[in-house]
C-alpha atoms as a PDB file:
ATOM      1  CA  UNK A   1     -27.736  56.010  -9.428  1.00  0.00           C
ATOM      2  CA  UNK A   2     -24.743  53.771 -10.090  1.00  0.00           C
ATOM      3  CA  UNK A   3     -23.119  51.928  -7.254  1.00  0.00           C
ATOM      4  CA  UNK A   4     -27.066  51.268  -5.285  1.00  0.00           C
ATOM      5  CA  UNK A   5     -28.455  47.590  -5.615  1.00  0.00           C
ATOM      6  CA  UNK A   6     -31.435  47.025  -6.575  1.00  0.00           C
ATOM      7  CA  UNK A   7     -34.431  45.554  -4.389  1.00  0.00           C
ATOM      8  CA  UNK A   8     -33.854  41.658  -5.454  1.00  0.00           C
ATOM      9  CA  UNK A   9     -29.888  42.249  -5.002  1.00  0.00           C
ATOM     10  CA  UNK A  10     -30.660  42.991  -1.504  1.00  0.00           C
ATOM     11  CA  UNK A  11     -32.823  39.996  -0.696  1.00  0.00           C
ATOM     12  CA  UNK A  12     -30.184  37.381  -2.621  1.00  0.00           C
ATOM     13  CA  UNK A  13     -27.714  39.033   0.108  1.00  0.00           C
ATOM     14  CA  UNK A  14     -29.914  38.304   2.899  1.00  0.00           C
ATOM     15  CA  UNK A  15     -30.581  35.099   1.790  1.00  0.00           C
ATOM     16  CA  UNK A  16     -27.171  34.139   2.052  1.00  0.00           C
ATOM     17  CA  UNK A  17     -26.485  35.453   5.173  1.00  0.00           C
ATOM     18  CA  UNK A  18     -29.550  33.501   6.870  1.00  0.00           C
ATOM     19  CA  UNK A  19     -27.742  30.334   5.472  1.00  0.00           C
ATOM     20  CA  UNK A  20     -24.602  31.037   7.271  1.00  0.00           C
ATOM     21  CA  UNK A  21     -25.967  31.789   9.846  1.00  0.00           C
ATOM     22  CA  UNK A  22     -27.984  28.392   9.841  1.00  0.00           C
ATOM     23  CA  UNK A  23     -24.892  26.819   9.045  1.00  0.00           C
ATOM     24  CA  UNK A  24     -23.124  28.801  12.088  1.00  0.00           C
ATOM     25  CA  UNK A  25     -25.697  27.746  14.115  1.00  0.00           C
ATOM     26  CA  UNK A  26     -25.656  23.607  13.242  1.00  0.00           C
ATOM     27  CA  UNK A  27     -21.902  23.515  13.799  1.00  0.00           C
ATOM     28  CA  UNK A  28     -22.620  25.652  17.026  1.00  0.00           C
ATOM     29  CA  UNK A  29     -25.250  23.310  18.345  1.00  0.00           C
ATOM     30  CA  UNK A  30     -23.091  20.075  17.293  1.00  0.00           C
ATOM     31  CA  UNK A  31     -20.074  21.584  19.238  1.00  0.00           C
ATOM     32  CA  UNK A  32     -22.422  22.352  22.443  1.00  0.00           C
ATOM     33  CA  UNK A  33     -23.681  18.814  21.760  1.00  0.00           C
ATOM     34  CA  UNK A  34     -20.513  17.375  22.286  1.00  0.00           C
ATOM     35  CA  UNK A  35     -19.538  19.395  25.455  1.00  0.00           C
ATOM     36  CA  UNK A  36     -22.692  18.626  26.902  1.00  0.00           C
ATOM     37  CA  UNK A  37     -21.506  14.592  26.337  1.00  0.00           C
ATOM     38  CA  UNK A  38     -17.913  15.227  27.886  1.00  0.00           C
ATOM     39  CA  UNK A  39     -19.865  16.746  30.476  1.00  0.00           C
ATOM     40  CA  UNK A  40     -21.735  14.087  31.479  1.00  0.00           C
ATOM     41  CA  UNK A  41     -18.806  11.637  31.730  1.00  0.00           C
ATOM     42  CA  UNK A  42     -17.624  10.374  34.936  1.00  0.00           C
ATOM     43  CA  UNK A  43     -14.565   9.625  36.392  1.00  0.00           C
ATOM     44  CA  UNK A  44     -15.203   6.041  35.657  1.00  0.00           C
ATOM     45  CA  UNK A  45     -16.326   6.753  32.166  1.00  0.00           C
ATOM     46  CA  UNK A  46     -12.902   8.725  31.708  1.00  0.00           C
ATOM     47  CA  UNK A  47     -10.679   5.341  33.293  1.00  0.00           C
ATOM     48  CA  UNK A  48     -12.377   3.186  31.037  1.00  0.00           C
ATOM     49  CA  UNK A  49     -11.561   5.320  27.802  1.00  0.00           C
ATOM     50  CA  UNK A  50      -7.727   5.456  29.222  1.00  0.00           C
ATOM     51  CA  UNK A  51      -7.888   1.310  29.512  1.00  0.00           C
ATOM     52  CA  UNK A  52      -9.335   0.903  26.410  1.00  0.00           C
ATOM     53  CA  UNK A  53      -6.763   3.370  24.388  1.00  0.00           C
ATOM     54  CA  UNK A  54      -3.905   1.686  26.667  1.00  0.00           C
ATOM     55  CA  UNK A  55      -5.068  -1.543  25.599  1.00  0.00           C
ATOM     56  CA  UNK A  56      -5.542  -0.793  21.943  1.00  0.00           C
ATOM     57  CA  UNK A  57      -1.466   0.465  22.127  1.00  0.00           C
ATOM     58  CA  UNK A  58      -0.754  -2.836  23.908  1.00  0.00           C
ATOM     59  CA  UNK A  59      -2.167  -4.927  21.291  1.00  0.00           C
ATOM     60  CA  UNK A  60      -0.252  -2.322  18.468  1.00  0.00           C
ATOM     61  CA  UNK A  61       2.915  -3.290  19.636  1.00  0.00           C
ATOM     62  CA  UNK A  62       2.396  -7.047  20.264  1.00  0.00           C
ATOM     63  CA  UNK A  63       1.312  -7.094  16.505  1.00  0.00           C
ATOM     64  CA  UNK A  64       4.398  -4.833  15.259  1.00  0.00           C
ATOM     65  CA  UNK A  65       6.589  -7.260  17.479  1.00  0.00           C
ATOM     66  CA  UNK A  66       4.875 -10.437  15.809  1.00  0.00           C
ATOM     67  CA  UNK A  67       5.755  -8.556  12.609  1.00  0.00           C
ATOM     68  CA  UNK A  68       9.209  -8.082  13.292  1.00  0.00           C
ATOM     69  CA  UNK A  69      10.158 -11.408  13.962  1.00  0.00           C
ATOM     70  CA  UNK A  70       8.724 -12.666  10.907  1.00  0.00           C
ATOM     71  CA  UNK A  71      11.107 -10.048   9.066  1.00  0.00           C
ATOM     72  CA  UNK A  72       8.589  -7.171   8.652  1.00  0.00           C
ATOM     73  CA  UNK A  73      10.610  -3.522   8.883  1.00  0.00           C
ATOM     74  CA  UNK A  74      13.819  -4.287   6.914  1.00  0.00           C
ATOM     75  CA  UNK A  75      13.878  -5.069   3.214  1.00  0.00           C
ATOM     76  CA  UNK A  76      15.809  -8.878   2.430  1.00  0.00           C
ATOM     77  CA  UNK A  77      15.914 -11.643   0.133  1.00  0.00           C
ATOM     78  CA  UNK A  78      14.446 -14.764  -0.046  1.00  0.00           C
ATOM     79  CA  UNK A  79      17.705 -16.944  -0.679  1.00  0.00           C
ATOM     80  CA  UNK A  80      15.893 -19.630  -2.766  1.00  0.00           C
ATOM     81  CA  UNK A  81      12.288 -21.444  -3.884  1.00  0.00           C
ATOM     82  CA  UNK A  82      12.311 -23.075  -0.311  1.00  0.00           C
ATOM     83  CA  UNK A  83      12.455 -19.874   1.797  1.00  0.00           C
ATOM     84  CA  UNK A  84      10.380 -18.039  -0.960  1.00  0.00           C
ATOM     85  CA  UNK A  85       7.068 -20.121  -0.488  1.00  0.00           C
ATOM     86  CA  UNK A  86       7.655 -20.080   3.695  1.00  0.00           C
ATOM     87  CA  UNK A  87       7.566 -16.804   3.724  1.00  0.00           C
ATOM     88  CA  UNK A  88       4.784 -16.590   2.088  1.00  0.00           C
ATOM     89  CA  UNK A  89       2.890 -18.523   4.221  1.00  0.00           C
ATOM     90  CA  UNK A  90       3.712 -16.639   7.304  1.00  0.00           C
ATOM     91  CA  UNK A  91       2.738 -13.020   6.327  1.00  0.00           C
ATOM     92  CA  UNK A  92      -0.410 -11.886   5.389  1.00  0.00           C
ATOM     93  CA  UNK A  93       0.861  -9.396   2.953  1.00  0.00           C
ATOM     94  CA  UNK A  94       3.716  -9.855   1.295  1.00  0.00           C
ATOM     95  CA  UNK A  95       5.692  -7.541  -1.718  1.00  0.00           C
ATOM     96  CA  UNK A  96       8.295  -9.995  -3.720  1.00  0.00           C
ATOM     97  CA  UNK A  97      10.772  -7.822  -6.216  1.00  0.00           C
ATOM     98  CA  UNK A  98      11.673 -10.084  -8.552  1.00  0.00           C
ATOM     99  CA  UNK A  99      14.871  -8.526 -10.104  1.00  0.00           C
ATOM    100  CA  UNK A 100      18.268  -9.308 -11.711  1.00  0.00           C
ATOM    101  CA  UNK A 101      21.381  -7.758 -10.099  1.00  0.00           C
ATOM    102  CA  UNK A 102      22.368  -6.107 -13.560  1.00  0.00           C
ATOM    103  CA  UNK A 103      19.224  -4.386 -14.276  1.00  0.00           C
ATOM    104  CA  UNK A 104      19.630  -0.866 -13.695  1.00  0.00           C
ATOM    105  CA  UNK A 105      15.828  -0.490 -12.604  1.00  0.00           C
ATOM    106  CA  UNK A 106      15.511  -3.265 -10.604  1.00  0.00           C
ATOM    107  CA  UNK A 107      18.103  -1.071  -8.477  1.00  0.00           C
ATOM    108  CA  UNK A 108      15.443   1.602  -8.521  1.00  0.00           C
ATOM    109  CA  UNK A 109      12.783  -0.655  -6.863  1.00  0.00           C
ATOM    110  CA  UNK A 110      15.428  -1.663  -4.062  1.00  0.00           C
ATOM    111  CA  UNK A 111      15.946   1.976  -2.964  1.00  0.00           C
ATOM    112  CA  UNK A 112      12.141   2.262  -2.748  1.00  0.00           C
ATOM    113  CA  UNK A 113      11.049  -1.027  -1.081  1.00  0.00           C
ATOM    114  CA  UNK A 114      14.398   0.205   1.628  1.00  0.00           C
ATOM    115  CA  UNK A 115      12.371   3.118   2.513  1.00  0.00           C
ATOM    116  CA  UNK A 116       8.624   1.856   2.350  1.00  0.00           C
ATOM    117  CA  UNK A 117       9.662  -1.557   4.556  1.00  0.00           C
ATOM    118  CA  UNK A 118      11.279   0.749   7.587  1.00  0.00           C
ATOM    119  CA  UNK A 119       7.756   2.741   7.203  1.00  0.00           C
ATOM    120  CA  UNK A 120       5.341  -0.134   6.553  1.00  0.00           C
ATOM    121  CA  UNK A 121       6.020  -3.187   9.121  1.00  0.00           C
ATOM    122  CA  UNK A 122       2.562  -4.465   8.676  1.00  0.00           C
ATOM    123  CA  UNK A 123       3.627  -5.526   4.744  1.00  0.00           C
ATOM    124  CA  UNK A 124       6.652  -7.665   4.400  1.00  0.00           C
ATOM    125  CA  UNK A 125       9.013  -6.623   1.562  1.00  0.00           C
ATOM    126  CA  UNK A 126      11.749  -9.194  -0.258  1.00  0.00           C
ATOM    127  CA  UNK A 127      13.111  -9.810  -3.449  1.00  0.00           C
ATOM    128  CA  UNK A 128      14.687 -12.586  -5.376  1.00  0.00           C
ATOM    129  CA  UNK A 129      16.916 -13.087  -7.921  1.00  0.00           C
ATOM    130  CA  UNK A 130      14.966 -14.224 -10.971  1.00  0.00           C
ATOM    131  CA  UNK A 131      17.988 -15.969 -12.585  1.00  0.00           C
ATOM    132  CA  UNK A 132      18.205 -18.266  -9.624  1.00  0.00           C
ATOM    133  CA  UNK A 133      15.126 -18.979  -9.328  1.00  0.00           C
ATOM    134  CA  UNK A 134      13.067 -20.027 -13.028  1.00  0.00           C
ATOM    135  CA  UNK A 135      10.474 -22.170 -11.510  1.00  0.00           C
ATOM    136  CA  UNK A 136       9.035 -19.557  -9.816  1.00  0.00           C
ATOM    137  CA  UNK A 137       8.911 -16.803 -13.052  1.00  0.00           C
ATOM    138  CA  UNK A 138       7.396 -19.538 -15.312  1.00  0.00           C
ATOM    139  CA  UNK A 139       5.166 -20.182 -12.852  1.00  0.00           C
ATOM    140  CA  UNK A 140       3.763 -16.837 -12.192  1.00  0.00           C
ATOM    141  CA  UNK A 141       4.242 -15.577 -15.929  1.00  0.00           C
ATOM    142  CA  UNK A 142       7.038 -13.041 -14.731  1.00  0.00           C
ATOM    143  CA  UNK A 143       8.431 -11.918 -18.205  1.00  0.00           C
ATOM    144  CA  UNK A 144      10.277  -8.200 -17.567  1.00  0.00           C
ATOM    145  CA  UNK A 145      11.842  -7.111 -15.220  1.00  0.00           C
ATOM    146  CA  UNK A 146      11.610  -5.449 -12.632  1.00  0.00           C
ATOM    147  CA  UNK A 147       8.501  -7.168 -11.536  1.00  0.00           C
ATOM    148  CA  UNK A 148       6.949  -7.329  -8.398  1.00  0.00           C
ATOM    149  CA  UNK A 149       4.660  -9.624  -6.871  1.00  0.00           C
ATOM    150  CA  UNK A 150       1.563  -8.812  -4.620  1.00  0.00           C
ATOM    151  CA  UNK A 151       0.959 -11.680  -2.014  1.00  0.00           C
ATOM    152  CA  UNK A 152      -2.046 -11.857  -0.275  1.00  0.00           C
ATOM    153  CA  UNK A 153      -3.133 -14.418   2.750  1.00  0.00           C
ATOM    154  CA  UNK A 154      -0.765 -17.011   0.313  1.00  0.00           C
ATOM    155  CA  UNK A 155      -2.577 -16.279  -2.826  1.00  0.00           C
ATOM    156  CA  UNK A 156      -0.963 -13.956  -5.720  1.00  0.00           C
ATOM    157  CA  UNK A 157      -2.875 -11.015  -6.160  1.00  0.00           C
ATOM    158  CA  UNK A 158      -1.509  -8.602  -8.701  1.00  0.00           C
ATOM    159  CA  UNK A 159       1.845  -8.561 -10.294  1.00  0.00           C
ATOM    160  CA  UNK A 160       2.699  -5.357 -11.282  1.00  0.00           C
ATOM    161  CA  UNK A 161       5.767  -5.513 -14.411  1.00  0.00           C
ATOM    162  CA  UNK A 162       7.749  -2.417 -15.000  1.00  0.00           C
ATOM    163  CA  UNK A 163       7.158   0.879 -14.129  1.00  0.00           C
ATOM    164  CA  UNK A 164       3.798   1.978 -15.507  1.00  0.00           C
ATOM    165  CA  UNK A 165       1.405   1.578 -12.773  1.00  0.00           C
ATOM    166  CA  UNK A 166       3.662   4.474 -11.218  1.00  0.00           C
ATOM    167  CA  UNK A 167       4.005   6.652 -13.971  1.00  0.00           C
ATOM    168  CA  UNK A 168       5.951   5.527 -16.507  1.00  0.00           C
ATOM    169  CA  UNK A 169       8.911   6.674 -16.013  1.00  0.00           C
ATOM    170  CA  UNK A 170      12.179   6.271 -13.646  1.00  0.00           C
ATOM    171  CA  UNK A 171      11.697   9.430 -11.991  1.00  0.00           C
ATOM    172  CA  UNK A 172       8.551   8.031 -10.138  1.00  0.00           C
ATOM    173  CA  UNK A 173       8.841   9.113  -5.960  1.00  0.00           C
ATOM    174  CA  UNK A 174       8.504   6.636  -3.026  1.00  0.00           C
ATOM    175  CA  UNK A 175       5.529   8.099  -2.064  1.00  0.00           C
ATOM    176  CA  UNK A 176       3.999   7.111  -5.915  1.00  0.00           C
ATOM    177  CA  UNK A 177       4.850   3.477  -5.290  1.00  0.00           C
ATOM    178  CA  UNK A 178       3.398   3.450  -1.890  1.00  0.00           C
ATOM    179  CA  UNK A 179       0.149   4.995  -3.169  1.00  0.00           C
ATOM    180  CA  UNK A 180      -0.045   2.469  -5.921  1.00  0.00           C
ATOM    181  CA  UNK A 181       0.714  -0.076  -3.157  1.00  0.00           C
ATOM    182  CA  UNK A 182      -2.134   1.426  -0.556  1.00  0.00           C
ATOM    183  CA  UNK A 183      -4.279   0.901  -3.418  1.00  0.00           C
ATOM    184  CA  UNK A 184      -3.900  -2.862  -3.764  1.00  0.00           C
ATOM    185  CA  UNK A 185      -4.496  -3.088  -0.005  1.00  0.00           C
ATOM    186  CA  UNK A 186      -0.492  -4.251   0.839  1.00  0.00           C
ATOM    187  CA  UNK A 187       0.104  -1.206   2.842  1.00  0.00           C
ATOM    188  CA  UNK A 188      -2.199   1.103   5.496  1.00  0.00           C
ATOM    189  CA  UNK A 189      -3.622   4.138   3.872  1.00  0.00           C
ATOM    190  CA  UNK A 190      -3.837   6.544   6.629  1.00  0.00           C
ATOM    191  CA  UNK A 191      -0.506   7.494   6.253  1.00  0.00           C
ATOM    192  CA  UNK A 192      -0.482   7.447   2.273  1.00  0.00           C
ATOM    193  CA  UNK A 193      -0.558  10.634   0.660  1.00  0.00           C
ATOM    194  CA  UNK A 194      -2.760  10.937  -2.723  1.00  0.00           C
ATOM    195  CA  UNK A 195      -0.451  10.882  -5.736  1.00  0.00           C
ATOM    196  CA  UNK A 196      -3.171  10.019  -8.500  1.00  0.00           C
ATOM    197  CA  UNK A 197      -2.855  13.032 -10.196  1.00  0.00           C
ATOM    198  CA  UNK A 198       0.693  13.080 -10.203  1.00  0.00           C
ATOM    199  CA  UNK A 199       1.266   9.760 -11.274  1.00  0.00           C
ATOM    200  CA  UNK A 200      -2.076  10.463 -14.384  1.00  0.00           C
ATOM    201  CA  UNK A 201       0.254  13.587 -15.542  1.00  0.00           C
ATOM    202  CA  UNK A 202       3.792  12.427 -15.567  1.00  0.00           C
ATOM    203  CA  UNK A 203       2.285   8.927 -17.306  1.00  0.00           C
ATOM    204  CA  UNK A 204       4.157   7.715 -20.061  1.00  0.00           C
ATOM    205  CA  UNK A 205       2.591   5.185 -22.391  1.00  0.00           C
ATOM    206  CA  UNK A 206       4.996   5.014 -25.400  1.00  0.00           C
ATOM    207  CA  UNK A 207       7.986   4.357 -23.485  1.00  0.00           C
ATOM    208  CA  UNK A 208       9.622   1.149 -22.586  1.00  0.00           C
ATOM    209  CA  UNK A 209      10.686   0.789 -18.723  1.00  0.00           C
ATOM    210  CA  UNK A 210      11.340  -2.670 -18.061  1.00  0.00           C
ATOM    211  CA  UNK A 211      13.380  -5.611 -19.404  1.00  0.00           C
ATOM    212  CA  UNK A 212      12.570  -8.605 -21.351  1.00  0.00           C
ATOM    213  CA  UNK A 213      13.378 -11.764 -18.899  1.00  0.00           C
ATOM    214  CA  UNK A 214      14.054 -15.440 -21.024  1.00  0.00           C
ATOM    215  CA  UNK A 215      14.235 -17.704 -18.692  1.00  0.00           C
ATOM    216  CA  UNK A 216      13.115 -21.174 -19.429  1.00  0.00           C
ATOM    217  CA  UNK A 217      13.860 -24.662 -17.416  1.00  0.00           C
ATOM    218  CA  UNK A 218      12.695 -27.882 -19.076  1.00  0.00           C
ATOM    219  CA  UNK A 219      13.010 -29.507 -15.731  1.00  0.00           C
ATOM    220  CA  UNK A 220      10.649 -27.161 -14.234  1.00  0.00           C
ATOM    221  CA  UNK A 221       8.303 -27.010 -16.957  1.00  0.00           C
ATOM    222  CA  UNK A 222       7.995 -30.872 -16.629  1.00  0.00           C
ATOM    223  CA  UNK A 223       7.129 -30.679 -13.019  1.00  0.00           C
ATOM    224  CA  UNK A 224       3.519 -31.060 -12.370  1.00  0.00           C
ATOM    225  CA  UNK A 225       1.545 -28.247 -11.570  1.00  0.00           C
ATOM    226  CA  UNK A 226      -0.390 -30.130  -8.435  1.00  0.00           C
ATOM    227  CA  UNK A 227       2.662 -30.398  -6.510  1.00  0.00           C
ATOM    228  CA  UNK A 228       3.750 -27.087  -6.069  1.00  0.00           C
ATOM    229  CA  UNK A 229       0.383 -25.308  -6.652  1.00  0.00           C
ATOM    230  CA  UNK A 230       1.419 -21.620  -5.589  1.00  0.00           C
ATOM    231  CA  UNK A 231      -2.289 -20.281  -5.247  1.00  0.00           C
ATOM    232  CA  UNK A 232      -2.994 -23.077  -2.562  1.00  0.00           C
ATOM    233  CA  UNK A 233       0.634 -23.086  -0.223  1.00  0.00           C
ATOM    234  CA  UNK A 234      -0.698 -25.560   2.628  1.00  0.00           C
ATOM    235  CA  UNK A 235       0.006 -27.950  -0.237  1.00  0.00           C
ATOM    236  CA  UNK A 236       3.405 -27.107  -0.274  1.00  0.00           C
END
């Protein structure tokens, strides 16, 4: 008769049910596991997990103050060489946007690195003027622009050139750079929403989003390496 199940139907269905209701039962038990703990706490137990979570807030905002006054929070510029290499001795992670004040894109980068350094205090964000400043782009190979510079405890870590890494084009959203960013460990990650498959679909290979740079200085290029080594700035 159409519309009955048959005798192996019936015992797939039951065997389903059984695990959910094993399932059902785990999370149950976990839950009353969990109770049973709170339970247990005293009033002492319940001060001490206040103390600690006011002390972990304490320490939070002493570190965002430390932050602060080393110019986390607001996006500026590093005014020359000088300034460039103290600042990067005083933050742990650092984002340089190296960029040239008639480059369209490098105008793109500054309205991103506005919004991500008001959201991400514990990564400093500058930029400087490549024109001004050759010694540093020969030194660290810049040769488009935009470009920006990862800094990590002093040392360069990654420098990424153009817009590729965020999708390839100019339409690319804060929240793409800042995933990009999380990524290479210069910003937290809890608060980072996943934009990999975004960025993978809107990628554009063939195009061309960045700028030739030519800057050369023979005086620079003369200077020897050892006295301004950038991967070691103690030296400096």
């Amino acid at each position: 008769m159409s519309g009955m199940i048959t005798k192996q139907e019936f015992n797939a269905i039951g065997a389903v049910e059984q695990s959910l209701l094993r399932v059902a039962q785990e999370h149950e038990r976990a839950l009353d596991a969990q109770l049973a703990k709170m339970d247990n706490l005293g009033e002492d137990d319940f001060e001490a997990l206040r103390q600690k979570r006011k002390m972990d807030l304490q320490k939070q905002v002493r570190q965002e103050q430390d932050w602060r006054q080393l110019g986390h929070g607001r996006y500026a510029e590093c005014t020359d060489t000088k300034d460039f290499f103290n600042a990067a001795k005083k933050s742990a992670r650092m984002l340089v946007h190296f960029y040239r004040s008639v480059t369209p894109r490098c105008q793109i980068v500054d309205a991103h690195f506005e919004r991500l350094a008001a959201r991400h205090v514990e990564c400093r964000f500058v930029k400087l003027d490549a024109e001004k400043n050759p010694y540093l782009v020969e030194k660290l190979g810049i040769i488009v622009l935009p470009t920006i510079v990862l800094i990590k405890d002093g040392k360069t870590d990654h420098a990424i050139h153009g817009f590729d890494e965020f999708g390839g084009t100019d339409n690319f959203t804060t929240e793409d750079m800042a995933y990009v960013l999380a990524n290479y460990g210069m910003i937290k990650p809890e608060a980072v929403e996943d934009r990999s498959e975004e960025i993978s679909a809107t990628s554009v290979r063939a195009g061309f989003n960045s700028i030739k740079l030519n800057i050369r200085s023979s005086a620079y290029a003369q200077m020897d390496n050892d006295e301004d080594d950038f991967d070691n700035l103690d030296d400096v």
